[in-house]
N, C-alpha and C. Protein backbone atom coordinates (compact mmCIF):
# COMPACT_ATOMS: atom_id res chain seq x y z
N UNK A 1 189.12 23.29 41.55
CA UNK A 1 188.32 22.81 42.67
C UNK A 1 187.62 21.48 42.38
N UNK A 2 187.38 20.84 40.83
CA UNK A 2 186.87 19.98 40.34
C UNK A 2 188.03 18.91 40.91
N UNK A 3 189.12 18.61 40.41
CA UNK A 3 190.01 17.37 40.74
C UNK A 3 190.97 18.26 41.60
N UNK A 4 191.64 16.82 42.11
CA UNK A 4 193.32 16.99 42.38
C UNK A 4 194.13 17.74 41.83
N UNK A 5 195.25 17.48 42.92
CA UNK A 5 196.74 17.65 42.03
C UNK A 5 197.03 16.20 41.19
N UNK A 6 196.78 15.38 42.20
CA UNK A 6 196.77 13.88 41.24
C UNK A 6 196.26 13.89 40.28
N UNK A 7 195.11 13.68 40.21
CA UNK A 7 194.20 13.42 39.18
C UNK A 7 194.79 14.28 38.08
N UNK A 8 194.95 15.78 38.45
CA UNK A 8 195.57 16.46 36.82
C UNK A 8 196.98 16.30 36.62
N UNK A 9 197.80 15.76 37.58
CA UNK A 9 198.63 15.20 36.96
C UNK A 9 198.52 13.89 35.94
N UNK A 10 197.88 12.94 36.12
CA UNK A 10 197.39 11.92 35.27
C UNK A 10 196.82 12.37 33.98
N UNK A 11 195.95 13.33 34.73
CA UNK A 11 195.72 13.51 32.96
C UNK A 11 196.47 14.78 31.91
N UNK A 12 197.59 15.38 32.65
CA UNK A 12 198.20 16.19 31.80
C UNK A 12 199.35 14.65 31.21
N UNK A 13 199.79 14.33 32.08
CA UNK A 13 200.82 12.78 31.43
C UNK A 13 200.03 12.03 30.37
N UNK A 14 198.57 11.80 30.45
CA UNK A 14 197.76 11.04 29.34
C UNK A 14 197.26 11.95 28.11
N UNK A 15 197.86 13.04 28.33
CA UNK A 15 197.10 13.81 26.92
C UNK A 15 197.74 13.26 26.09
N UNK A 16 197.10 13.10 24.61
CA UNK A 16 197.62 13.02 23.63
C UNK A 16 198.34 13.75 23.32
N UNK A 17 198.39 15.18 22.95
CA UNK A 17 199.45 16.16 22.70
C UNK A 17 200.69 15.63 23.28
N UNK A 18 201.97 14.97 23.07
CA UNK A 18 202.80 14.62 23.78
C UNK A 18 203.60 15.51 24.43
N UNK A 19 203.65 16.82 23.67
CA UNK A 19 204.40 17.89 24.10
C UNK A 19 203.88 18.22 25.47
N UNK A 20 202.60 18.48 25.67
CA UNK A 20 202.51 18.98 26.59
C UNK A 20 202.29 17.88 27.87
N UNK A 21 201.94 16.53 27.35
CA UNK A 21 202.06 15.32 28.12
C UNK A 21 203.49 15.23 28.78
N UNK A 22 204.65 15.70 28.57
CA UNK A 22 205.96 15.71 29.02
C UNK A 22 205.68 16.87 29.57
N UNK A 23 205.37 17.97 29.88
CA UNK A 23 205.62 19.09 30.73
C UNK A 23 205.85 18.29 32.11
N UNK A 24 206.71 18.94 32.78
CA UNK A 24 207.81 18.50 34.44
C UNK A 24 206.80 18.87 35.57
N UNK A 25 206.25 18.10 36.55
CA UNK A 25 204.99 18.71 37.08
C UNK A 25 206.10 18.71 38.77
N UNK A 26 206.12 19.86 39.05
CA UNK A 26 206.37 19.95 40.54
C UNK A 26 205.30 20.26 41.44
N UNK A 27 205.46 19.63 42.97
CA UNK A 27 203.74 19.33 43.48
C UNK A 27 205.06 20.24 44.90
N UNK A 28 204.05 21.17 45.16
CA UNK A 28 203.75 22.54 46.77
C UNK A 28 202.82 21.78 47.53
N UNK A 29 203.16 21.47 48.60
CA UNK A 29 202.22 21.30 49.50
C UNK A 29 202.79 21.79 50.85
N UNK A 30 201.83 21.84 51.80
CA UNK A 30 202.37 22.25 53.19
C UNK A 30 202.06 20.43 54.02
N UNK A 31 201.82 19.59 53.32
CA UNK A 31 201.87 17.93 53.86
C UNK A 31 202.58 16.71 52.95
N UNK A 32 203.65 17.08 52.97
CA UNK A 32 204.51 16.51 52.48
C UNK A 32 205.89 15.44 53.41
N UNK A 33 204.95 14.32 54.08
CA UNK A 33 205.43 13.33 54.55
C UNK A 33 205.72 12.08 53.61
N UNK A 34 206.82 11.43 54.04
CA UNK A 34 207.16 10.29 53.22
C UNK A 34 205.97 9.64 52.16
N UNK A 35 204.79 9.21 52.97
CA UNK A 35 204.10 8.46 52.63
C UNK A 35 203.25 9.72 51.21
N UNK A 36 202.86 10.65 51.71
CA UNK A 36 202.64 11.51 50.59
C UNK A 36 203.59 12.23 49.26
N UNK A 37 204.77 12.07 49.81
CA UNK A 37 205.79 12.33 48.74
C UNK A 37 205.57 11.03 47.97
N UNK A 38 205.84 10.19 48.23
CA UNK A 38 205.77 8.55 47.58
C UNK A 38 204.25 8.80 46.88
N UNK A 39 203.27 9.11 47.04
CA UNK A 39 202.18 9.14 46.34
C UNK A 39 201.83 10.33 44.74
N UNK A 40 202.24 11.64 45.43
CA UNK A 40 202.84 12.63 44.33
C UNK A 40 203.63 11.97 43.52
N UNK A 41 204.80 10.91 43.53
CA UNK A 41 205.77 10.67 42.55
C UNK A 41 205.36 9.23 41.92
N UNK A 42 204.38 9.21 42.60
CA UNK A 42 203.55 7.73 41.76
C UNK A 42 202.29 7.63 41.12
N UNK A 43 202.09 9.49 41.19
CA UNK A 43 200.67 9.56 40.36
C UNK A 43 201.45 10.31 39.30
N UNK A 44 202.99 10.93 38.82
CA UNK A 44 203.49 11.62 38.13
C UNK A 44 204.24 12.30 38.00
N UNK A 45 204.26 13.67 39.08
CA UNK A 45 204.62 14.27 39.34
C UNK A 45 206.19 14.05 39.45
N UNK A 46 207.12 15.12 39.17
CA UNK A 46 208.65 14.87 38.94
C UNK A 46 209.48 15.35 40.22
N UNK A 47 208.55 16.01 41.13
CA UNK A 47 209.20 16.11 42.59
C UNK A 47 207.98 16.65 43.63
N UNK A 48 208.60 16.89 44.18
CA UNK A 48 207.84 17.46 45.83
C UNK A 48 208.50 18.41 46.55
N UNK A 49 207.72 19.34 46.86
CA UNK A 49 208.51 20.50 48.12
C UNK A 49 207.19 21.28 48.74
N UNK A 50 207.83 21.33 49.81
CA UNK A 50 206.81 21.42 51.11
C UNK A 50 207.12 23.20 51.21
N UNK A 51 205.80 23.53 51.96
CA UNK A 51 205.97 25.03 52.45
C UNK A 51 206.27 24.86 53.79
N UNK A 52 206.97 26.04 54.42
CA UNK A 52 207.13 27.22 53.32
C UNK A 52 208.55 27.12 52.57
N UNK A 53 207.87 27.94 51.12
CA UNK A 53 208.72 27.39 50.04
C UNK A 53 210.33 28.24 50.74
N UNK A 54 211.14 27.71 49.99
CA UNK A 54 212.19 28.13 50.40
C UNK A 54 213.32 27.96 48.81
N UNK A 55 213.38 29.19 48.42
CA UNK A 55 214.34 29.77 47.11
C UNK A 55 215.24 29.03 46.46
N UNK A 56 216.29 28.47 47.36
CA UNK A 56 217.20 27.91 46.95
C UNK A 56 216.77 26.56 46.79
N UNK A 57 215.98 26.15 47.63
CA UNK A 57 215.76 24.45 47.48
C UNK A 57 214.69 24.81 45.78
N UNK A 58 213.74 25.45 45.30
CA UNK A 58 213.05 25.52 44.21
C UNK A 58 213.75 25.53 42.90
N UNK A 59 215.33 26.37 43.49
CA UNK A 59 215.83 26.74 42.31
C UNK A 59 216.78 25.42 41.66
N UNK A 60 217.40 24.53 42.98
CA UNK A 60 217.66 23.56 43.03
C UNK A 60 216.70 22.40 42.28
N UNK A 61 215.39 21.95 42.18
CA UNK A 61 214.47 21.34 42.11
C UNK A 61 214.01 21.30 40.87
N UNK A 62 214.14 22.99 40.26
CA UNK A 62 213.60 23.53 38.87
C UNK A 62 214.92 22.76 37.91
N UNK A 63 215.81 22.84 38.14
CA UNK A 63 217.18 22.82 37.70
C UNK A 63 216.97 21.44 37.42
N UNK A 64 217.12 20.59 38.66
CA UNK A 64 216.87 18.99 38.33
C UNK A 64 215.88 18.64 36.86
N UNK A 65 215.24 19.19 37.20
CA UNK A 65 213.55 18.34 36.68
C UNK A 65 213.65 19.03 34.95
N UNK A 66 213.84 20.21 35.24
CA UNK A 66 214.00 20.73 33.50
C UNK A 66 215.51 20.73 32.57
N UNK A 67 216.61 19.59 33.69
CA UNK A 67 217.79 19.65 33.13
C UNK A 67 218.80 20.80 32.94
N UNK A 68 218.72 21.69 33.46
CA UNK A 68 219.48 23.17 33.57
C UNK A 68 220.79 22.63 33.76
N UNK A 69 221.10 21.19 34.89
CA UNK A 69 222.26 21.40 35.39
C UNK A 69 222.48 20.91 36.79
């Protein structure tokens, strides 16, 4: 309730720990218009998907971002 999704995306990417500075951050929202997708992927974040969630597009998304395939 303190920050963002932004904001902790920034600062999970700036930790020192690098390991966990690379963790793949996927951003849920139910307002996910151009102009806000473009903002999620420019504060960090490795994708975007809007509610309601929908299975196949996540599983699709997870796959991308953590290299599965």
């Amino acid at each position: 309730p303190v920050i963002d999704g932004l904001e902790t995306t920034r600062r999970i990417h700036n930790c020192a720990n690098k390991k966990r500075a690379a963790v793949p951050i996927l951003a849920l929202s139910a307002d996910v218009d151009v102009a806000q997708k473009a903002l999620f992927i420019a504060s960090g974040m490795d994708a975007t998907m809007s509610k309601p969630l929908e299975l196949e597009v996540l599983e699709k998304e997870l796959k991308r971002i953590l290299k599965l395939g």
